[in-house]
C-alpha atoms as a PDB file:
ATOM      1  CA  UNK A   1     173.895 288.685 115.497  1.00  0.00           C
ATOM      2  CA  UNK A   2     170.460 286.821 114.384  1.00  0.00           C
ATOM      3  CA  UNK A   3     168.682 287.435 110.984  1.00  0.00           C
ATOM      4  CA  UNK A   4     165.866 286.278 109.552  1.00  0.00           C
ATOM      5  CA  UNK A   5     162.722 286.657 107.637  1.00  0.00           C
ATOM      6  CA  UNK A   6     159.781 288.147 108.580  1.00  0.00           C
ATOM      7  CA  UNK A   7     156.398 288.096 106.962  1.00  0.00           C
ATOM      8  CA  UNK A   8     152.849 289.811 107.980  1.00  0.00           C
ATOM      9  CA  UNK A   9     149.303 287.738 106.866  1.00  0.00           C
ATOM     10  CA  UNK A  10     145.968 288.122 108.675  1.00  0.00           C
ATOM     11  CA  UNK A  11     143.231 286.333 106.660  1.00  0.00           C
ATOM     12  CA  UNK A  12     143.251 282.465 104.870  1.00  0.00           C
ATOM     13  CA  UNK A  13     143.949 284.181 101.411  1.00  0.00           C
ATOM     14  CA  UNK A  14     146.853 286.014 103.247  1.00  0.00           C
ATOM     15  CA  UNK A  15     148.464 282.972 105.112  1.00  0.00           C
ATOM     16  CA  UNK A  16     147.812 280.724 101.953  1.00  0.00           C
ATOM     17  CA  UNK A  17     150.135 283.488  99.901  1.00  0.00           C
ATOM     18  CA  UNK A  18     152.774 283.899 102.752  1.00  0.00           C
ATOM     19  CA  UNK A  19     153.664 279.854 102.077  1.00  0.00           C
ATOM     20  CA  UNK A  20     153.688 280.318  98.740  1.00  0.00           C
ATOM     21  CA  UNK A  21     156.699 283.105  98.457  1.00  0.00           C
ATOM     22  CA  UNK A  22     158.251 281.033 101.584  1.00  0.00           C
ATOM     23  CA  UNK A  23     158.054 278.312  99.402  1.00  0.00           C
ATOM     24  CA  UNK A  24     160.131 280.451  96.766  1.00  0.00           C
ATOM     25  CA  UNK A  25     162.255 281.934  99.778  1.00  0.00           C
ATOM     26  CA  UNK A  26     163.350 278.125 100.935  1.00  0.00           C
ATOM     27  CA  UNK A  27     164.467 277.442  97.553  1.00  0.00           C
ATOM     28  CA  UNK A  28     167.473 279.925  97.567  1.00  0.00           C
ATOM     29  CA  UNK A  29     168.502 280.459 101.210  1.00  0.00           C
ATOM     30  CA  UNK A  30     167.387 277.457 103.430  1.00  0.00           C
ATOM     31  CA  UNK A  31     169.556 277.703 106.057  1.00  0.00           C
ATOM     32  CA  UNK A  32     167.573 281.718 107.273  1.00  0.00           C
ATOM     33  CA  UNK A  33     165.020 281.090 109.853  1.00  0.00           C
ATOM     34  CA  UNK A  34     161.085 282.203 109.191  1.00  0.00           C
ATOM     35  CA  UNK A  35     158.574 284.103 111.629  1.00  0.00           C
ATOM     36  CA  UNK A  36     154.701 284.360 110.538  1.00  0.00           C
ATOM     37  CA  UNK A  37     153.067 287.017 112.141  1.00  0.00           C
ATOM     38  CA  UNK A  38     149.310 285.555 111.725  1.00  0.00           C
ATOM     39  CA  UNK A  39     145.921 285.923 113.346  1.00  0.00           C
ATOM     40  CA  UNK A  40     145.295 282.314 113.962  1.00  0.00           C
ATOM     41  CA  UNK A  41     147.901 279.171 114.892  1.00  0.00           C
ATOM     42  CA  UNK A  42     149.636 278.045 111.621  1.00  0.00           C
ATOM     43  CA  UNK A  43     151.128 275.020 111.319  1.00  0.00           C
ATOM     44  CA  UNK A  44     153.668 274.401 108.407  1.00  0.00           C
ATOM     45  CA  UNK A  45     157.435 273.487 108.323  1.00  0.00           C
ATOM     46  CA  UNK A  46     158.213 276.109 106.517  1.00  0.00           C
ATOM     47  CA  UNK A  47     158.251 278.640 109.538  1.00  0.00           C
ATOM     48  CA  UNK A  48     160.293 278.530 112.337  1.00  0.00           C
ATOM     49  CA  UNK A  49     158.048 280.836 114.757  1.00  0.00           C
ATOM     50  CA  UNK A  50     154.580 281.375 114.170  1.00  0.00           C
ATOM     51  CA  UNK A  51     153.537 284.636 116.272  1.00  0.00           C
ATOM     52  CA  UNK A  52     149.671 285.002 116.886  1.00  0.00           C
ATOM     53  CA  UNK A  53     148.729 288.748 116.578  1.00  0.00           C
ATOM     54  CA  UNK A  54     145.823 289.414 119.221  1.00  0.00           C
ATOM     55  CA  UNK A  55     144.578 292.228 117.344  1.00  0.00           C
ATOM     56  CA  UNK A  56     144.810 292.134 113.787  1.00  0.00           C
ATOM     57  CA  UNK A  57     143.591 295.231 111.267  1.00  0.00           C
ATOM     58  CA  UNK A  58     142.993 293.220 108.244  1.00  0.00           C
ATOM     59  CA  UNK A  59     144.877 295.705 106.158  1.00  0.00           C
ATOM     60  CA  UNK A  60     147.977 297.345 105.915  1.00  0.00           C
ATOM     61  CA  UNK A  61     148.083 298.658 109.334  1.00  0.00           C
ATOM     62  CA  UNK A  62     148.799 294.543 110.426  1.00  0.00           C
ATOM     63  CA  UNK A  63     152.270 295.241 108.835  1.00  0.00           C
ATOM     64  CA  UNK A  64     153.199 298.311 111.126  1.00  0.00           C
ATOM     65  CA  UNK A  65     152.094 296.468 114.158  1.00  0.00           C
ATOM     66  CA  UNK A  66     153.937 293.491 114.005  1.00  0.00           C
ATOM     67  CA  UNK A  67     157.493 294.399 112.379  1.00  0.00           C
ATOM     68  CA  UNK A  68     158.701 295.090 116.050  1.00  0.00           C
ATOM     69  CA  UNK A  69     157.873 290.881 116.956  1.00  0.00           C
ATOM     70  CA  UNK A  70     160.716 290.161 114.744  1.00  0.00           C
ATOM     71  CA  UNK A  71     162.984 287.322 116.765  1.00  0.00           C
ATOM     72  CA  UNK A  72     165.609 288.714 114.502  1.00  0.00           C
ATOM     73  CA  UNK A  73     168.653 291.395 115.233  1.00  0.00           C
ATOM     74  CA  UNK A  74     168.262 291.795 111.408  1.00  0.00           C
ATOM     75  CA  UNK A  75     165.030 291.382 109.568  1.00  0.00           C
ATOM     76  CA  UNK A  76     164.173 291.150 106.161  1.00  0.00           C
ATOM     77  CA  UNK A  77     160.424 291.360 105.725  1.00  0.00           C
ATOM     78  CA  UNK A  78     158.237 290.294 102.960  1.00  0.00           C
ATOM     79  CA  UNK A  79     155.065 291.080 101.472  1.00  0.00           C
ATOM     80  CA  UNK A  80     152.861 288.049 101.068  1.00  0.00           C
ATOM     81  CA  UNK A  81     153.047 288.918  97.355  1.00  0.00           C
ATOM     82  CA  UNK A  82     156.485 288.365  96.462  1.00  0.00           C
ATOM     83  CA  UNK A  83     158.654 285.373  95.315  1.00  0.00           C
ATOM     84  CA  UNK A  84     162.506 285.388  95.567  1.00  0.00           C
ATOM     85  CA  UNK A  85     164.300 283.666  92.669  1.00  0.00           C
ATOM     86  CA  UNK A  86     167.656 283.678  94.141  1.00  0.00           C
ATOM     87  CA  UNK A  87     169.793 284.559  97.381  1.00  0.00           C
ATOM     88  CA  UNK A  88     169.047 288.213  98.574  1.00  0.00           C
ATOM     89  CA  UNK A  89     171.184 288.051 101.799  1.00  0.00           C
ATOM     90  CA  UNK A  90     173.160 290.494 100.901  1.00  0.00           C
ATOM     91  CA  UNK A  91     170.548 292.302 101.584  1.00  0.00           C
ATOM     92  CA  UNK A  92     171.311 292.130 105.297  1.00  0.00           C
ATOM     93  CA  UNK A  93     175.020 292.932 104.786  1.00  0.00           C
ATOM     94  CA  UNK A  94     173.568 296.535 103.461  1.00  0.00           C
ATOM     95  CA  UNK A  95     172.366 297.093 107.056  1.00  0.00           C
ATOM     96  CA  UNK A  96     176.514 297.176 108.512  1.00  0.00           C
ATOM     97  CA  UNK A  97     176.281 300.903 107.215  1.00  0.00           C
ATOM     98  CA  UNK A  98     172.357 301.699 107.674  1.00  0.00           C
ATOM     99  CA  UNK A  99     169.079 301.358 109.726  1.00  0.00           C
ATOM    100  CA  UNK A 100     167.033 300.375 107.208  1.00  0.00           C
ATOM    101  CA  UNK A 101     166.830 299.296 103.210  1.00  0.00           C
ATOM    102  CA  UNK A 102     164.333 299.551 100.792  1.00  0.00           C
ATOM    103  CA  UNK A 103     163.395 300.204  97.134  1.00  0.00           C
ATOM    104  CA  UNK A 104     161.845 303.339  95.458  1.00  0.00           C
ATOM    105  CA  UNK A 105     158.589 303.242  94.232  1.00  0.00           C
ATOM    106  CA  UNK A 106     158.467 303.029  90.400  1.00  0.00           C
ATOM    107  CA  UNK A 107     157.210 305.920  88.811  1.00  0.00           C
ATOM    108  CA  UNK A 108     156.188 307.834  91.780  1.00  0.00           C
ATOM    109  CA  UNK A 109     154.020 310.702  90.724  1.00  0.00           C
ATOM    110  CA  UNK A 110     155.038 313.526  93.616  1.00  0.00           C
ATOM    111  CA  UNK A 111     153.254 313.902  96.987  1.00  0.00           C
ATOM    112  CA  UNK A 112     150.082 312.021  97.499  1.00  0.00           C
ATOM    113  CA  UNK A 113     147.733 315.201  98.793  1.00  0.00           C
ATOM    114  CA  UNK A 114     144.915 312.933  99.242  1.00  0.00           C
ATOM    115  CA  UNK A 115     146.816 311.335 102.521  1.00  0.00           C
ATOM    116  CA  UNK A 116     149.351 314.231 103.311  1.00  0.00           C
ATOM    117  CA  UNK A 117     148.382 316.379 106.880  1.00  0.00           C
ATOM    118  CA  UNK A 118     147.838 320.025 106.653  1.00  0.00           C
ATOM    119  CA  UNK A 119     151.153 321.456 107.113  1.00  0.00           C
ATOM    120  CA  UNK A 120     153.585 318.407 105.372  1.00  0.00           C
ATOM    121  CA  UNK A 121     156.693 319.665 104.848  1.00  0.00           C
ATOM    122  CA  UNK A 122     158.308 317.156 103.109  1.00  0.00           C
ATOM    123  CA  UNK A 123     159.506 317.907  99.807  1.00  0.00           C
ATOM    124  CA  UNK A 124     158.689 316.728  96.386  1.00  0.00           C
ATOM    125  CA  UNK A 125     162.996 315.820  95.866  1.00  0.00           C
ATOM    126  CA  UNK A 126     162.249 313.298  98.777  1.00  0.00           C
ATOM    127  CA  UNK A 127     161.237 309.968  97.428  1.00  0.00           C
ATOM    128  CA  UNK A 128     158.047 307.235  98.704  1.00  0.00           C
ATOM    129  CA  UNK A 129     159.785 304.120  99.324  1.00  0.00           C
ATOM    130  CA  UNK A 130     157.939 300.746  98.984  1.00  0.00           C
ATOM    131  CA  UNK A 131     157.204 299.033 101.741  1.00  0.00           C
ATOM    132  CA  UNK A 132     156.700 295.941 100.768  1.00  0.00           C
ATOM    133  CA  UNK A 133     160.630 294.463 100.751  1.00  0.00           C
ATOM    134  CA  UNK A 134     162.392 296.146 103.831  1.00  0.00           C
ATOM    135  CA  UNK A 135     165.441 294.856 105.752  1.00  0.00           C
ATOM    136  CA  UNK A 136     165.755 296.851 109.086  1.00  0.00           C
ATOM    137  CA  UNK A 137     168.349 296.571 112.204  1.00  0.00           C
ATOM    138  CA  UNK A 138     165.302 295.657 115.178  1.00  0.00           C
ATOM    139  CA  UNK A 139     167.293 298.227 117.541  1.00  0.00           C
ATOM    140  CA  UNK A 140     165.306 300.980 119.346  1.00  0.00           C
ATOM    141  CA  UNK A 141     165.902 303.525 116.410  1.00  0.00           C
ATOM    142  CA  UNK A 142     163.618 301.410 114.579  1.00  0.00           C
ATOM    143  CA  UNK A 143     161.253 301.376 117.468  1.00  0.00           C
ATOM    144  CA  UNK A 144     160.921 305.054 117.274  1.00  0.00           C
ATOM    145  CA  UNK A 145     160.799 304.938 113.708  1.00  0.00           C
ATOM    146  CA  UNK A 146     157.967 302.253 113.666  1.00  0.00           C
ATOM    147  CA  UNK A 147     156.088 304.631 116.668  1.00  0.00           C
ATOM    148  CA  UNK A 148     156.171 307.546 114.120  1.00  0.00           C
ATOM    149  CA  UNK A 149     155.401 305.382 111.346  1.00  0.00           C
ATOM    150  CA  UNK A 150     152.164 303.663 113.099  1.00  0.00           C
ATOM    151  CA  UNK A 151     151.456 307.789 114.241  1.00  0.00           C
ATOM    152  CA  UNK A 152     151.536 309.240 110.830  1.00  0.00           C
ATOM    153  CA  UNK A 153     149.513 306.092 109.358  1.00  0.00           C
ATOM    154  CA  UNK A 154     146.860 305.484 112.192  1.00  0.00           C
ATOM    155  CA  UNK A 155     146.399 309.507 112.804  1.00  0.00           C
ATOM    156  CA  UNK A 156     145.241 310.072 109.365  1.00  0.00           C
ATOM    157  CA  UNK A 157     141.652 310.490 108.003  1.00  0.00           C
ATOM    158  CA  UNK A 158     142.957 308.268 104.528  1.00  0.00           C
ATOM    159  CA  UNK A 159     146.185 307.445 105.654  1.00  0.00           C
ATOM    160  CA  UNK A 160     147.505 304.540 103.101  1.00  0.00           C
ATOM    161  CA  UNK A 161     151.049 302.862 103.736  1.00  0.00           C
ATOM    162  CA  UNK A 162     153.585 304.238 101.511  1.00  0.00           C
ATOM    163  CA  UNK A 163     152.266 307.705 102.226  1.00  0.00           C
ATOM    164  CA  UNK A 164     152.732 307.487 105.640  1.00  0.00           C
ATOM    165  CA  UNK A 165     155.963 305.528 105.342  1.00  0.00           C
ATOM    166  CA  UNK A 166     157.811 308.390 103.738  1.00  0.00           C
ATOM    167  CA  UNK A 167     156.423 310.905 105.829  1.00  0.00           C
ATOM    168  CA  UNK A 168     157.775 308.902 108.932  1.00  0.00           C
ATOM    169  CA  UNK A 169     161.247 308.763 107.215  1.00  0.00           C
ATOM    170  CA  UNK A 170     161.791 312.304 106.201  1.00  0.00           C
ATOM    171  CA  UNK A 171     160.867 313.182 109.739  1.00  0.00           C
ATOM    172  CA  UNK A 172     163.188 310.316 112.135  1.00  0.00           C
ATOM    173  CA  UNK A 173     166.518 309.883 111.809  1.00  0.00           C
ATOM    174  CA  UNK A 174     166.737 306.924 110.562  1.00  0.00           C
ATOM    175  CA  UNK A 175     169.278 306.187 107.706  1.00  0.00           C
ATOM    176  CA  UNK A 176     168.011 304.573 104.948  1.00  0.00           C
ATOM    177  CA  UNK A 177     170.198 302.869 102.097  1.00  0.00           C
ATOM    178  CA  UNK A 178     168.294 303.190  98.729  1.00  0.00           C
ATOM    179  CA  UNK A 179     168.603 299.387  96.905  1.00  0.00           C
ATOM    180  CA  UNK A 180     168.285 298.407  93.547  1.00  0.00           C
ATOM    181  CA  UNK A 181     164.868 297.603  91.697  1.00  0.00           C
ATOM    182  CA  UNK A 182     166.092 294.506  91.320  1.00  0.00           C
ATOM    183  CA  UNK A 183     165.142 293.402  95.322  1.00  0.00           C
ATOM    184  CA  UNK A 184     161.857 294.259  94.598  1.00  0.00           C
ATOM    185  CA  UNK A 185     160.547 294.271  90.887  1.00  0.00           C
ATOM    186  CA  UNK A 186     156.927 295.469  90.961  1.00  0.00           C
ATOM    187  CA  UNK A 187     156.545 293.972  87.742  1.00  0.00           C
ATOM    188  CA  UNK A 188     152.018 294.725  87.975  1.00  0.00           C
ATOM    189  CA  UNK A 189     152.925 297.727  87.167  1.00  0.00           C
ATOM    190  CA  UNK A 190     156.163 299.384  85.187  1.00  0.00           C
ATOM    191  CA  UNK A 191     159.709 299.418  85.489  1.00  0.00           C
ATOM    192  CA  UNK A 192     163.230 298.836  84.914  1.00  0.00           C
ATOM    193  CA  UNK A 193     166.465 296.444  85.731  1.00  0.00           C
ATOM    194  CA  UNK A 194     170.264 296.247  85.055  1.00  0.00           C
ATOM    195  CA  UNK A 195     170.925 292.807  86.304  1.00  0.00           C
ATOM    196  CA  UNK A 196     168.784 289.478  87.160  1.00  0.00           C
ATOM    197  CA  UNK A 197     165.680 290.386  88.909  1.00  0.00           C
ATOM    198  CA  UNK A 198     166.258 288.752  92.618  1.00  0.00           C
ATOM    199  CA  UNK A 199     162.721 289.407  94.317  1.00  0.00           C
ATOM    200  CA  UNK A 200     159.115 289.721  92.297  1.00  0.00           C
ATOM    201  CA  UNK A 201     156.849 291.737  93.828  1.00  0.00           C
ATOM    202  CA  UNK A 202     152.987 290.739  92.455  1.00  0.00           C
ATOM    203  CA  UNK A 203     150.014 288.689  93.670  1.00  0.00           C
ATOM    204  CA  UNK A 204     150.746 285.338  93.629  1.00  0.00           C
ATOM    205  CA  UNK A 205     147.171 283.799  94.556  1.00  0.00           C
ATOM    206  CA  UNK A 206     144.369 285.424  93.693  1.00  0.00           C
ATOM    207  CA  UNK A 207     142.827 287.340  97.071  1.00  0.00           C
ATOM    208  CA  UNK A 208     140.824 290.309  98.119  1.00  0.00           C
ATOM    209  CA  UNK A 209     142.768 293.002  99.373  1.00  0.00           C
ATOM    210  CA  UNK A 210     143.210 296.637  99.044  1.00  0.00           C
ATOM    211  CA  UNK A 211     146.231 296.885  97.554  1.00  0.00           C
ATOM    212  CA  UNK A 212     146.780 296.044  93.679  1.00  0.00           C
ATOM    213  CA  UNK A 213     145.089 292.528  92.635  1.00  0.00           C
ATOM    214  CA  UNK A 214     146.219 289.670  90.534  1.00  0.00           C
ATOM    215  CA  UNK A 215     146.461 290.583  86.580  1.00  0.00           C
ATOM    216  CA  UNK A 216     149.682 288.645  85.674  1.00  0.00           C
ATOM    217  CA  UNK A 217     151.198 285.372  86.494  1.00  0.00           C
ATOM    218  CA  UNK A 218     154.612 285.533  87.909  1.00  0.00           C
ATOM    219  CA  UNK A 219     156.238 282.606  86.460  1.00  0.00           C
ATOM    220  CA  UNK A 220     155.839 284.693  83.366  1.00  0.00           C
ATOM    221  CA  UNK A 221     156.973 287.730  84.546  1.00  0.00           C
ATOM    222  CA  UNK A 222     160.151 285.782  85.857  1.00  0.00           C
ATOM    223  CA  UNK A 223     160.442 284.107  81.967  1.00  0.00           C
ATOM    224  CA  UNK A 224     159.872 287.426  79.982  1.00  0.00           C
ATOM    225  CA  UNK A 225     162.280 289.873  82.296  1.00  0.00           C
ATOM    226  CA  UNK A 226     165.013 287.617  83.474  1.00  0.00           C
ATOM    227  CA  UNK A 227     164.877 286.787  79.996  1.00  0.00           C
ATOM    228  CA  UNK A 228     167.666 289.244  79.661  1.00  0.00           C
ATOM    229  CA  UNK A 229     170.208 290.378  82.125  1.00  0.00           C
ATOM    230  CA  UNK A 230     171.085 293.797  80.869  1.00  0.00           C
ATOM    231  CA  UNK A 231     169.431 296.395  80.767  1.00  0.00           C
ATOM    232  CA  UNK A 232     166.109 296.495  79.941  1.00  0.00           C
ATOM    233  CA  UNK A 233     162.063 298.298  80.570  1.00  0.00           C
ATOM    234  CA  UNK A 234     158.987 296.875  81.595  1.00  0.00           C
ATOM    235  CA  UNK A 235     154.907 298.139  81.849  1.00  0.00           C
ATOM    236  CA  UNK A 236     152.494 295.987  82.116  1.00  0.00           C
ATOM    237  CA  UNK A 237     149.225 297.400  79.860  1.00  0.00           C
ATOM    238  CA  UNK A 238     147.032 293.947  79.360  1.00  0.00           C
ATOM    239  CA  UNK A 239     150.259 292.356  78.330  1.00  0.00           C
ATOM    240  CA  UNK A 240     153.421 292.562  79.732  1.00  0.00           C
ATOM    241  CA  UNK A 241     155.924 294.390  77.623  1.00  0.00           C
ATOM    242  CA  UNK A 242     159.977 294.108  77.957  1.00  0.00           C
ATOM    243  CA  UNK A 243     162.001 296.319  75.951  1.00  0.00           C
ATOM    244  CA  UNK A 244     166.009 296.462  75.820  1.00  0.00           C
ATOM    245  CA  UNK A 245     168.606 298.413  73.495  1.00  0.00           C
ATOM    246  CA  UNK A 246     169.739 294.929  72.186  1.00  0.00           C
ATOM    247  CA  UNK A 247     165.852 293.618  71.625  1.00  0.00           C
ATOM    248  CA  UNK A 248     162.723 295.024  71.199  1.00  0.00           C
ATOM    249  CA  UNK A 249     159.449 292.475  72.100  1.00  0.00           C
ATOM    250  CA  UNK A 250     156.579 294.863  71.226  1.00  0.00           C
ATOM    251  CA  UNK A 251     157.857 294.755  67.439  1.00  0.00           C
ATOM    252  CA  UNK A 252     159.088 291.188  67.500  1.00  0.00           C
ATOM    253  CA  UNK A 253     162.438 292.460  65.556  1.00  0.00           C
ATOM    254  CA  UNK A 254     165.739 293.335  66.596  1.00  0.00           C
ATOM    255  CA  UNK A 255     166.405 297.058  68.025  1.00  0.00           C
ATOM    256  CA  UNK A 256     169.818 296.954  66.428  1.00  0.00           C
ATOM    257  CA  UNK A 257     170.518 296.778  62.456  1.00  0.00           C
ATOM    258  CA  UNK A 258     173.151 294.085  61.205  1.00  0.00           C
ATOM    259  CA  UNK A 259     176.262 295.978  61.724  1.00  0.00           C
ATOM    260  CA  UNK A 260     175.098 297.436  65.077  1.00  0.00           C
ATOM    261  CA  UNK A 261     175.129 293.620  65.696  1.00  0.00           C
ATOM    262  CA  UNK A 262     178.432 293.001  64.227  1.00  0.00           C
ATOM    263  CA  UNK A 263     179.725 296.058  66.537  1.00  0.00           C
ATOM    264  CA  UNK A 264     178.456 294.617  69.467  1.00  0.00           C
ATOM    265  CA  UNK A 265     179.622 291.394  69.253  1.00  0.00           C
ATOM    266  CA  UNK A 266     183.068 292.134  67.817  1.00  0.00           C
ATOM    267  CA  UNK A 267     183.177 294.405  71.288  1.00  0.00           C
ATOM    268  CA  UNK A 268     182.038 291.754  73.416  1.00  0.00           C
ATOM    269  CA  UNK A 269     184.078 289.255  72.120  1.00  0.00           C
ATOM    270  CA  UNK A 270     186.901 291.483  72.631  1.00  0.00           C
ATOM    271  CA  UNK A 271     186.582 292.639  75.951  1.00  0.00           C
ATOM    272  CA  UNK A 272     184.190 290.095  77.630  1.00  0.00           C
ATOM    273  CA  UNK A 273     185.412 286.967  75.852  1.00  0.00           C
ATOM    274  CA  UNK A 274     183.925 284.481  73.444  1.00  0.00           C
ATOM    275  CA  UNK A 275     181.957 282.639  75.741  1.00  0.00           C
ATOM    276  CA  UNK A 276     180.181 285.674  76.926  1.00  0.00           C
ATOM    277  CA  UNK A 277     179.398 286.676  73.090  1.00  0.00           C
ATOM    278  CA  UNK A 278     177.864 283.086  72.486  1.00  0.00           C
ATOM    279  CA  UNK A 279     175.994 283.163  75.944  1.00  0.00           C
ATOM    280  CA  UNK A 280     174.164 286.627  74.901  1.00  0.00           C
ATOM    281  CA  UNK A 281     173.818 285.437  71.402  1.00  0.00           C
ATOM    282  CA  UNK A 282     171.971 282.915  72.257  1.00  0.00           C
ATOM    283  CA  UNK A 283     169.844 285.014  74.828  1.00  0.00           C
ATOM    284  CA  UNK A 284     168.727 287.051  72.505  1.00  0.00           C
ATOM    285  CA  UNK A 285     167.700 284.618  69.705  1.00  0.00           C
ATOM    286  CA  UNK A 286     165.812 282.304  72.250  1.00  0.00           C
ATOM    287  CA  UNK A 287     163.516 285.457  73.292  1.00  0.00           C
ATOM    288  CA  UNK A 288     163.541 287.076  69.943  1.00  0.00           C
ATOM    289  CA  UNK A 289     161.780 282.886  68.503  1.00  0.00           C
ATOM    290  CA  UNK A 290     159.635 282.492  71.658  1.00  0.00           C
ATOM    291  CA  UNK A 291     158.279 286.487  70.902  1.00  0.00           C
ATOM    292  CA  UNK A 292     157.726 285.751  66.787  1.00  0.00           C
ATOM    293  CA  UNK A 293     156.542 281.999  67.614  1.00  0.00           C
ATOM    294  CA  UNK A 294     153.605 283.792  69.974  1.00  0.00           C
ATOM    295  CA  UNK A 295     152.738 286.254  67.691  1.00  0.00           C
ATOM    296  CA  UNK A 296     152.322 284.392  64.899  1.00  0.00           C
ATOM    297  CA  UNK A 297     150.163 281.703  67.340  1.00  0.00           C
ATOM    298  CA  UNK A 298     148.302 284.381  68.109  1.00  0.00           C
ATOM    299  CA  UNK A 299     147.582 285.656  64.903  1.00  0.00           C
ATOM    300  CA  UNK A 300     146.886 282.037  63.543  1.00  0.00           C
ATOM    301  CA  UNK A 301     143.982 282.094  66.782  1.00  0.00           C
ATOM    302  CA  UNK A 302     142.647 285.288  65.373  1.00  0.00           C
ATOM    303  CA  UNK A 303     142.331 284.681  61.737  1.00  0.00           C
END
């Protein structure tokens, strides 16, 4: 049983972007093989098969195309966009029980009626799934599934991804195992973890495409939301906000009063240990000095 990684660029911008989060991919699991899927020869160590794509869409339709030249028995494809700060192959080990995996979209505002058919019938309690981190058995059920897919996305007057994505799951028989946020933290936009962020899902180099562009470095988005492991909220509105029970950054003061603190502590001394108590301790007051030292930098720069 083979598995590997699989990533999709068409365009210099693209292919540039794809080394980057393989760069990032390397880091944590060096020993899984690489395929590029690209329009033109690419040279680089960091892939171990570099397909050439004859006929490339320069869009999102290059990603439905191609998932099927996976070498792999068990793929894991990535976005261009994304950067993997620590081993995610237990992602694979999720598809012993199902087809496919992926993450919900974050905030998902109901059926997109702009790309749905006339006569959709798949319901609102049926989620859009983003396509962007997806590890997938390459078996002939996902053949059909990636037929439907490339039918409900190529047959539509403004058919976008996602859209299409979810139609083409609500309608195969595919099963699909839901995975955490943290495999695939769209953190350009809003939303929420429980544990260490594995996979960051944002432009990394600045390119034209027609999907969301670069507004926010990820190396800071890695800092400010792995800051904490618990749990904790995110949006990004022009600055990029992280909010916990234990913390709160947008006030630059602690969301807990003294003897909440003492409460907490006494309880995690208790039944986590003292190391665990000092380890969070000093979580929190290293994020809680870096917040107050920027604000009151930034209000020095203002005044």
């Amino acid at each position: 049983m083979s598995r590997g990684v699989l990533y999709v660029a068409t365009g210099e911008q693209l292919i540039a972007e794809a080394i980057e989060s393989a760069k990032s991919l390397r880091r944590h699991m060096p020993d899984y093989p690489i395929t590029l899927v690209a329009d033109r020869e690419v040279t680089h160590d960091l892939f171990d098969t570099v397909v050439v794509t004859d006929d490339p869409e320069y869009g999102f339709g290059d990603q439905l195309l191609n998932m099927d030249a996976s070498p792999y028995d068990e793929t894991l494809y990535l976005d261009t966009d994304t950067y993997v700060t620590d081993d995610v192959s237990e992602l694979f080990d999720v598809l012993d029980e199902f087809d496919l995996a992926a993450t919900k979209v974050p905030a998902w505002q109901g059926e997109d009626h702009r790309d749905a058919p006339v006569g959709d019938s798949v319901p609102t309690s049926f989620p859009e799934y983003n396509s962007g981190v997806v590890a997938y058995r390459n078996d002939e059920k996902m053949a059909s599934f990636l037929a439907r897919w490339r039918r409900e996305y190529f047959g539509g007057e403004h058919s976008l991804n996602q859209p299409s994505f979810r139609r083409a799951l609500y309608h195969s028989d595919v099963r699909i195992a839901t995975v955490p946020p943290e495999y695939n933290c769209r953190f350009e936009v809003l939303g929420h973890a429980g544990m260490p962020v594995k996979i960051f899902h944002g432009r990394l180099l600045d390119v034209e495409t027609p999907g969301i562009g670069k507004h926010r470095d990820v190396h800071e988005a890695i800092e400010k939301i792995n800051a904490f492991d618990g749990p904790r909220v995110f949006i990004n509105s022009g600055k990029l906000q992280v909010t916990t029970w234990k913390y709160n950054p947008l006030t630059g003061t602690d969301g807990l009063s003294g003897l909440d603190w003492l409460v907490y502590f006494y309880y995690a001394v208790k039944m986590r240990g003292p190391d665990f108590a000092a380890k969070k301790a000093a979580s929190v007051s290293l994020a809680l000095a870096k917040d107050v030292g920027e604000g009151l930098l930034e209000r020095h720069r203002s005044s």
